[in-house]
Protein backbone atom coordinates (compact mmCIF):
# COMPACT_ATOMS: atom_id res chain seq x y z
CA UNK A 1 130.57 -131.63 -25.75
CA UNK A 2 133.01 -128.55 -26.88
CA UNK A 3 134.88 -126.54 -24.59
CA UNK A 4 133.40 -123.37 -25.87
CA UNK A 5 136.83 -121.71 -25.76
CA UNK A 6 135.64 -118.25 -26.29
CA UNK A 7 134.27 -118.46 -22.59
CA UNK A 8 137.76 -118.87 -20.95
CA UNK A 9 138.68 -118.39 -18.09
CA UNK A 10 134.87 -119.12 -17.06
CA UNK A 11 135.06 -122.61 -18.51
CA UNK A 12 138.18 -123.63 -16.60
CA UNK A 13 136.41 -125.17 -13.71
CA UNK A 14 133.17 -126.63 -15.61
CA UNK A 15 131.73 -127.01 -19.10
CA UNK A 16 130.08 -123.84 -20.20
CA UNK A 17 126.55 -125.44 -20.24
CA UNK A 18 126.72 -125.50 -16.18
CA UNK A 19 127.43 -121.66 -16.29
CA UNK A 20 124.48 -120.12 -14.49
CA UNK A 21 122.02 -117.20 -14.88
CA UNK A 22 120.16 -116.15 -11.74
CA UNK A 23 119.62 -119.50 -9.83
CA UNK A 24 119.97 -122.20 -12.49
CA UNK A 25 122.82 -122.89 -15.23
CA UNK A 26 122.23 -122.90 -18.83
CA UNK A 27 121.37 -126.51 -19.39
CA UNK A 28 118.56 -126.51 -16.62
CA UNK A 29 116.77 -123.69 -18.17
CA UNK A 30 116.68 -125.35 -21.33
CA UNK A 31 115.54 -129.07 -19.91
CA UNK A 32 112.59 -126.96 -18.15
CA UNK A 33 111.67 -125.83 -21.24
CA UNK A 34 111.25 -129.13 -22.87
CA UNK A 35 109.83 -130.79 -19.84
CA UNK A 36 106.31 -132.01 -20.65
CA UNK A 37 107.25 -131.38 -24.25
CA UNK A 38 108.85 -134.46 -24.70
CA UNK A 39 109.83 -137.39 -22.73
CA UNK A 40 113.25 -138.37 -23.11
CA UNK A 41 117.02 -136.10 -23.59
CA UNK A 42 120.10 -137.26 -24.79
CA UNK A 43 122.68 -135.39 -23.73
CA UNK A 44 126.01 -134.97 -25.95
CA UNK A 45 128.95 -134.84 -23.45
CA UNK A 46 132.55 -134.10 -23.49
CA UNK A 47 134.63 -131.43 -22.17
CA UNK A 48 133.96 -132.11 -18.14
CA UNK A 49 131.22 -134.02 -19.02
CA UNK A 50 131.36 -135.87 -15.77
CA UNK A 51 130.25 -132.73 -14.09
CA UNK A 52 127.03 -132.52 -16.58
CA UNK A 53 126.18 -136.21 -15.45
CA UNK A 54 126.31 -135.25 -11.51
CA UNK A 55 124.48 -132.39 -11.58
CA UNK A 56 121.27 -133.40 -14.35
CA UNK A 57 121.67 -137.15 -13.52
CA UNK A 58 119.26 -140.34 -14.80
CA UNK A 59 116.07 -138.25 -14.52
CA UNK A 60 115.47 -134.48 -14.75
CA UNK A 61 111.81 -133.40 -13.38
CA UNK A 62 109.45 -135.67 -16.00
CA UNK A 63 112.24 -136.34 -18.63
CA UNK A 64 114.30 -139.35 -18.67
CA UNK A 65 118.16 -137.79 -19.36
CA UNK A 66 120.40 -140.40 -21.32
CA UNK A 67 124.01 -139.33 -22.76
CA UNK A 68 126.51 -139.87 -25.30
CA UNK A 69 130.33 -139.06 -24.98
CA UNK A 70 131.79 -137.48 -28.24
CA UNK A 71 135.29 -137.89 -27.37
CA UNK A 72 137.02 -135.72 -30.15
CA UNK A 73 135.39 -132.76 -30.76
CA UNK A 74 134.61 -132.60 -34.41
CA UNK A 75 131.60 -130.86 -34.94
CA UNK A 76 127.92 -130.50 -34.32
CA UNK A 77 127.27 -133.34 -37.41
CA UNK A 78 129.76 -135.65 -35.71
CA UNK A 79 128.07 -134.67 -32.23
CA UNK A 80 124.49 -135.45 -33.30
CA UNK A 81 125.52 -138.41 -35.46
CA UNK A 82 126.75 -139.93 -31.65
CA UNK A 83 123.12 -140.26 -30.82
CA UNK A 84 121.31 -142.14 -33.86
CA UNK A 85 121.44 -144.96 -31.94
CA UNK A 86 119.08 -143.91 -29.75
CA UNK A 87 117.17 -142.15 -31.98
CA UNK A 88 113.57 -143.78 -32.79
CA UNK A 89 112.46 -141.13 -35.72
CA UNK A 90 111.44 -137.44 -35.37
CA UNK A 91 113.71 -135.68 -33.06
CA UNK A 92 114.41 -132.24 -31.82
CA UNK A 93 118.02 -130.84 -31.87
CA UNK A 94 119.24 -127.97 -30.26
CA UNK A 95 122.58 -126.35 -28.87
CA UNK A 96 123.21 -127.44 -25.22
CA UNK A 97 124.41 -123.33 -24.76
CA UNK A 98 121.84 -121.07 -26.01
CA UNK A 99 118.83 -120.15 -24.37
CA UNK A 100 115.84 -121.10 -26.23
CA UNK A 101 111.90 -120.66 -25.30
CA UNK A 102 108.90 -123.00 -24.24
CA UNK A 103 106.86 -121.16 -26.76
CA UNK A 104 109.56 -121.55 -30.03
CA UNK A 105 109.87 -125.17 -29.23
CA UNK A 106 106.01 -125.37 -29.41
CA UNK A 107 106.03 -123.86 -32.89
CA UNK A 108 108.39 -126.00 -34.08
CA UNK A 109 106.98 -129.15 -33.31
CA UNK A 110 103.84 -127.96 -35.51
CA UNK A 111 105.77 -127.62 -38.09
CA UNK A 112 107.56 -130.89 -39.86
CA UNK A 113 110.61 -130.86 -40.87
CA UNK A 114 111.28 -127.15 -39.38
CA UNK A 115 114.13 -125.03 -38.27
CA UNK A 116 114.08 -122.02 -35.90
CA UNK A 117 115.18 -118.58 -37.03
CA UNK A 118 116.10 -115.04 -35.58
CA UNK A 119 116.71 -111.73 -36.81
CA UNK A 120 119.32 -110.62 -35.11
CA UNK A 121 122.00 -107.11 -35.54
CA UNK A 122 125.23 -109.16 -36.26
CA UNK A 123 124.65 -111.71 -38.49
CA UNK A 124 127.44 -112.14 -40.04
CA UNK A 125 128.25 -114.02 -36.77
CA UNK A 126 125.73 -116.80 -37.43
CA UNK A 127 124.49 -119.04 -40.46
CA UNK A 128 121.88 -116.87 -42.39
CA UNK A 129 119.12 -118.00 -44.25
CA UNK A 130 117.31 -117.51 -47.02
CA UNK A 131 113.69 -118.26 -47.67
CA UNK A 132 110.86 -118.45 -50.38
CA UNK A 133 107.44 -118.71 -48.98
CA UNK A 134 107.64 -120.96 -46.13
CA UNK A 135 110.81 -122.62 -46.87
CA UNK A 136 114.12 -122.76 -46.12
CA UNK A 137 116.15 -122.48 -49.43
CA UNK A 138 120.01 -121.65 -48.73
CA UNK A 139 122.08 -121.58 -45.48
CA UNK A 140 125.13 -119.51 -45.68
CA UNK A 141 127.50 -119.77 -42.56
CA UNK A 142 128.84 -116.63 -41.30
CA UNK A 143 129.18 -114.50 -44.76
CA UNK A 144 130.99 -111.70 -44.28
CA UNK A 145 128.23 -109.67 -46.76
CA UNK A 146 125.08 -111.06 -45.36
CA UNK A 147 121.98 -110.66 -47.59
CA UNK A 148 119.77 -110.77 -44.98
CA UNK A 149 119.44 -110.34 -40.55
CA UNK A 150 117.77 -113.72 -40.47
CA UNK A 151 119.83 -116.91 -38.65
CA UNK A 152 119.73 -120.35 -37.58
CA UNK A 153 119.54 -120.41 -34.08
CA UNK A 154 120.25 -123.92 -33.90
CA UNK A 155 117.41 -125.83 -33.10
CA UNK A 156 115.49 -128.26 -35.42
CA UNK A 157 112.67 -130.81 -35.77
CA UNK A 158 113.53 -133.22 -38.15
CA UNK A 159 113.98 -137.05 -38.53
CA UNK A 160 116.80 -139.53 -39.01
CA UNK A 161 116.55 -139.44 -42.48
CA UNK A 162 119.04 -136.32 -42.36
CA UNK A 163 121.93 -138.35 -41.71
CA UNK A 164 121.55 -140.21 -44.47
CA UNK A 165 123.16 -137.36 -46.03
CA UNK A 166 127.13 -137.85 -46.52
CA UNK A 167 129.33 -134.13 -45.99
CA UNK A 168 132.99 -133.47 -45.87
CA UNK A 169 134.96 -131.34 -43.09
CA UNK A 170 134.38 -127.89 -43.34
CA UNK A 171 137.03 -125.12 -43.58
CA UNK A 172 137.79 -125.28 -40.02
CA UNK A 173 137.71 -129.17 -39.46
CA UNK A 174 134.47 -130.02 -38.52
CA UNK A 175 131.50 -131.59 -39.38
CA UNK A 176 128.86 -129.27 -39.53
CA UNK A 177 125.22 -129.94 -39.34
CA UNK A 178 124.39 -126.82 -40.99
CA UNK A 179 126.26 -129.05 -44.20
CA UNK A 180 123.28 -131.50 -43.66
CA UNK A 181 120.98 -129.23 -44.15
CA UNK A 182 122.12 -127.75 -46.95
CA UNK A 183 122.01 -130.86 -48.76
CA UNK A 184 118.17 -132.10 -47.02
CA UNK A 185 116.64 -128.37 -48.57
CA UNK A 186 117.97 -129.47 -52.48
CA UNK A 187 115.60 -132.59 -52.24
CA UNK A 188 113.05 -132.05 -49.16
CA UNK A 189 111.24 -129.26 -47.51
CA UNK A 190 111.94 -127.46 -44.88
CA UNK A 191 110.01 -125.09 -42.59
CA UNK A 192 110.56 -122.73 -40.52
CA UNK A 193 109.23 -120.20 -37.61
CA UNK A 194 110.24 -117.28 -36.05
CA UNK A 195 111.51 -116.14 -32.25
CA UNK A 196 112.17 -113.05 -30.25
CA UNK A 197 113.34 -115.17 -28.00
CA UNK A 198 116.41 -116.98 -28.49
CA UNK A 199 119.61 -115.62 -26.58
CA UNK A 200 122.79 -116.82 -28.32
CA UNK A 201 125.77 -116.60 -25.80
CA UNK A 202 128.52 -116.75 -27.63
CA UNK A 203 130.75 -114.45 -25.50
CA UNK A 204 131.29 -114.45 -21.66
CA UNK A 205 129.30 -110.50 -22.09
CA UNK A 206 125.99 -112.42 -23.67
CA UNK A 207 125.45 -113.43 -20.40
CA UNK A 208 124.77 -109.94 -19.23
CA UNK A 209 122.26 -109.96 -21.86
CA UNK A 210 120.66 -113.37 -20.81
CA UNK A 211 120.84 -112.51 -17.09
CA UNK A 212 119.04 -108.82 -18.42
CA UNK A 213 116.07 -111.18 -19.83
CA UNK A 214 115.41 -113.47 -17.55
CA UNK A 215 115.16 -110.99 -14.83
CA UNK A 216 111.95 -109.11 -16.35
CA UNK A 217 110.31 -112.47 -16.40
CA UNK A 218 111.36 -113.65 -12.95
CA UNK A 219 108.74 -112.76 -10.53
CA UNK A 220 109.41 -111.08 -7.57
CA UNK A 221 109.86 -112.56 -4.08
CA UNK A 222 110.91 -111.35 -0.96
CA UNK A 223 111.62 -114.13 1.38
CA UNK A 224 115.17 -113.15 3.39
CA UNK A 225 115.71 -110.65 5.78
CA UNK A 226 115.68 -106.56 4.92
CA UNK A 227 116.52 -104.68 7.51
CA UNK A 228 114.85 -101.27 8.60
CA UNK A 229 116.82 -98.62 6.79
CA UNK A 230 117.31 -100.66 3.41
CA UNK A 231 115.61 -99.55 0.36
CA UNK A 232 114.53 -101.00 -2.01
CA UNK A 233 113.11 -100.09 -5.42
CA UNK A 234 111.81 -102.19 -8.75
CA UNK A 235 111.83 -105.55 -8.55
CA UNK A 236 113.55 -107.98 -6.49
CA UNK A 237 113.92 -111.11 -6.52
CA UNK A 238 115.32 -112.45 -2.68
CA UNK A 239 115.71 -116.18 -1.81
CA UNK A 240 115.74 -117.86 1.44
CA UNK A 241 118.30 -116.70 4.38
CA UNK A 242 119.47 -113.66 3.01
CA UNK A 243 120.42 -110.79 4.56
CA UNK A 244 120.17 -107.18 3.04
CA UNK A 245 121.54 -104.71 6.09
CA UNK A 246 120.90 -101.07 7.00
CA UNK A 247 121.66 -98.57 4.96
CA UNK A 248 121.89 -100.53 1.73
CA UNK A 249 120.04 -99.23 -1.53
CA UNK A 250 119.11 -101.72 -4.07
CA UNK A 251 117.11 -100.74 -7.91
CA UNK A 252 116.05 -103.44 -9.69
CA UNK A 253 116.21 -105.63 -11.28
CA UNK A 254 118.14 -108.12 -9.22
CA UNK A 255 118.35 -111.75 -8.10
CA UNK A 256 120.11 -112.58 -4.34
CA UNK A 257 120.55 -116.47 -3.95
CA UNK A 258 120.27 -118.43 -1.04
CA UNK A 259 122.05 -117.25 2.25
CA UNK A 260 123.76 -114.05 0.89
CA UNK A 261 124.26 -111.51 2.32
CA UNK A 262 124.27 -107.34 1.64
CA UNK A 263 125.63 -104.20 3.24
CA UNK A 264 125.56 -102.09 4.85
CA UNK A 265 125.29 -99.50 3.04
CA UNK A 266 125.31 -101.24 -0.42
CA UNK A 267 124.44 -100.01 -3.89
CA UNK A 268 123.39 -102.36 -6.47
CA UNK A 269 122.12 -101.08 -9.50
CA UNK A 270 120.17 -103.81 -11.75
CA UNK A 271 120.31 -105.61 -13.98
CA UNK A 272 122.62 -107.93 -11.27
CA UNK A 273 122.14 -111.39 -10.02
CA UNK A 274 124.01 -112.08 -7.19
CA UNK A 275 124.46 -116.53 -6.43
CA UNK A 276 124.00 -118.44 -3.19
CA UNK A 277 126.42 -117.96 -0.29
CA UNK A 278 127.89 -114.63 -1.05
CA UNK A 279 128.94 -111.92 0.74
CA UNK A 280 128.95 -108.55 -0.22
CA UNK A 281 130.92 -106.06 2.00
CA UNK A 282 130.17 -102.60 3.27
CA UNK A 283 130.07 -99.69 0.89
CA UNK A 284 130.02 -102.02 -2.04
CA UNK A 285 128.74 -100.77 -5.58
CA UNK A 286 127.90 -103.31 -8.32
CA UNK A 287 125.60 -102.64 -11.08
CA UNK A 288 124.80 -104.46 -14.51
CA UNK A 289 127.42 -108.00 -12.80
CA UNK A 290 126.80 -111.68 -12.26
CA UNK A 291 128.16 -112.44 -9.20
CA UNK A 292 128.85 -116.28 -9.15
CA UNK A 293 128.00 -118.69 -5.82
CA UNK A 294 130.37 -118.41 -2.80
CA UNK A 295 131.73 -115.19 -3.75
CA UNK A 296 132.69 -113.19 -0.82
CA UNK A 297 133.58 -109.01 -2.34
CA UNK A 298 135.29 -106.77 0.04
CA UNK A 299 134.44 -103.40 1.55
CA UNK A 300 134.69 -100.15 -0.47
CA UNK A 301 134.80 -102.33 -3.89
CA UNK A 302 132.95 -101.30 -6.87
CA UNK A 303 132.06 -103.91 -9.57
């Protein structure tokens, strides 16, 4: 439901959810994820939340999509609370703008109560964790000495019994479900597994990251137009309608969307995903970009 403020200006015209990564935004991955996994999503909505409703609407491939509307933004224990109503018992939480895996989700649900974690470089970024066997026994958020490289990531499988827990504002405001937690581990268990796979995007550059990923599992496909004279070399990925002209040299890995077109005489160096409807001028360089829908870049430009 947040704005995610640290994505400005990107969030200006839609909720950071809807930003995309080769040819679907972040929410979409993450639905196709849990489709077949579960049957029905509630979606927490605020900030432009209008434009989360038109685009997912009633039903998204076999899930069933309802939604909430947190109207003040007061943290991720105020945002889940909005749902409880709809909750039956067990659930599965997890942030509406990281990037989380089929596989991870799997783990979790074999595991009750559980929590996903990551090791990651920066942790002092995150909530870390401490364990004992294979519990969860302390939850620190964001220590500026961390003991340990191993976070929360964010997504859960618990039951409605953790809001039975009462927590103050935090520091900075909020209600924070990490808070919940930390009071569920001093009487219950918790478990947790392990991933490789969650990509946190926190900044407008994690994206690069994310866009790096999901390019080496994409599969290639070459279904526009390449003209004689174009190279190509490593994988592409090439929708419908495009055009790559004469002269134009592209190393993967990189996406083209729908109706774009390249060149002449175009370098583009991969990772890059370029959107739907673009139009990339002559003599153009872009390497290691994500190049949103309908953008048109002129001649001689180098991104």
């Amino acid at each position: 439901a947040g704005k995610g403020i640290r994505f400005q200006p990107y969030i200006s015209t839609k909720p950071k959810p809807l930003l995309k990564i080769l040819d679907q935004s972040i929410l979409e991955y993450n639905l196709d994820q849990l489709n077949n996994l579960v049957k029905e999503v509630i979606l927490v909505i605020g900030y432009q939340g209008e434009k989360i409703k038109k685009l997912i609407g009633q039903n998204y491939k076999n899930l069933k999509i309802k939604y909430v509307f947190q109207k003040n933004q007061i943290g991720t224990a105020h945002a889940a609370r909005r749902t409880l109503h709809l909750i039956k018992d067990k659930f599965l939480l997890l942030n509406g703008d990281d990037l989380y895996d089929r596989q991870d989700i799997e783990k979790c649900l074999r595991k009750f109560p559980s929590i996903l974690l990551a090791n990651v470089a920066t942790p002092s970024f995150f909530g870390v964790v401490s364990c004992e066997g294979d519990l969860v026994k302390n939850i620190v958020e964001k220590p500026k000495k961390p003991k340990s490289n191993l976070v929360n990531t964010g997504l859960y499988f618990l039951d409605k019994s953790i809001f039975n827990f009462k927590i103050k504002k935090s520091p900075r405001g909020e209600y924070e479900f990490p808070d919940l937690l930390k009071k569920f581990i001093k009487e219950k268990n918790l478990f947790f597994t392990k991933t490789e796979n969650w990509i946190p995007l926190s900044y407008p550059w994690n994206l690069l990251e994310a866009n790096e990923s999901l390019l080496k599992k994409a599969k290639e496909r070459r279904e526009g137009k390449i003209e004689e004279g174009a190279r190509i070399n490593g994988k592409i990925i090439v929708k419908k309608e495009v055009k790559i002209r004469s002269g134009s040299y592209l190393l993967g890995p990189i996406y083209i969307g729908e109706k774009s077109e390249i060149g002449p005489n175009c370098y583009l160096r991969g990772p890059v995903s370029i959107g739907a409807n673009c139009r990339i001028g002559q003599a153009v360089e872009i390497k290691n970009s994500i190049i949103g829908d309908g953008t048109k870049i002129a001649h001689l430009s180098y991104v």
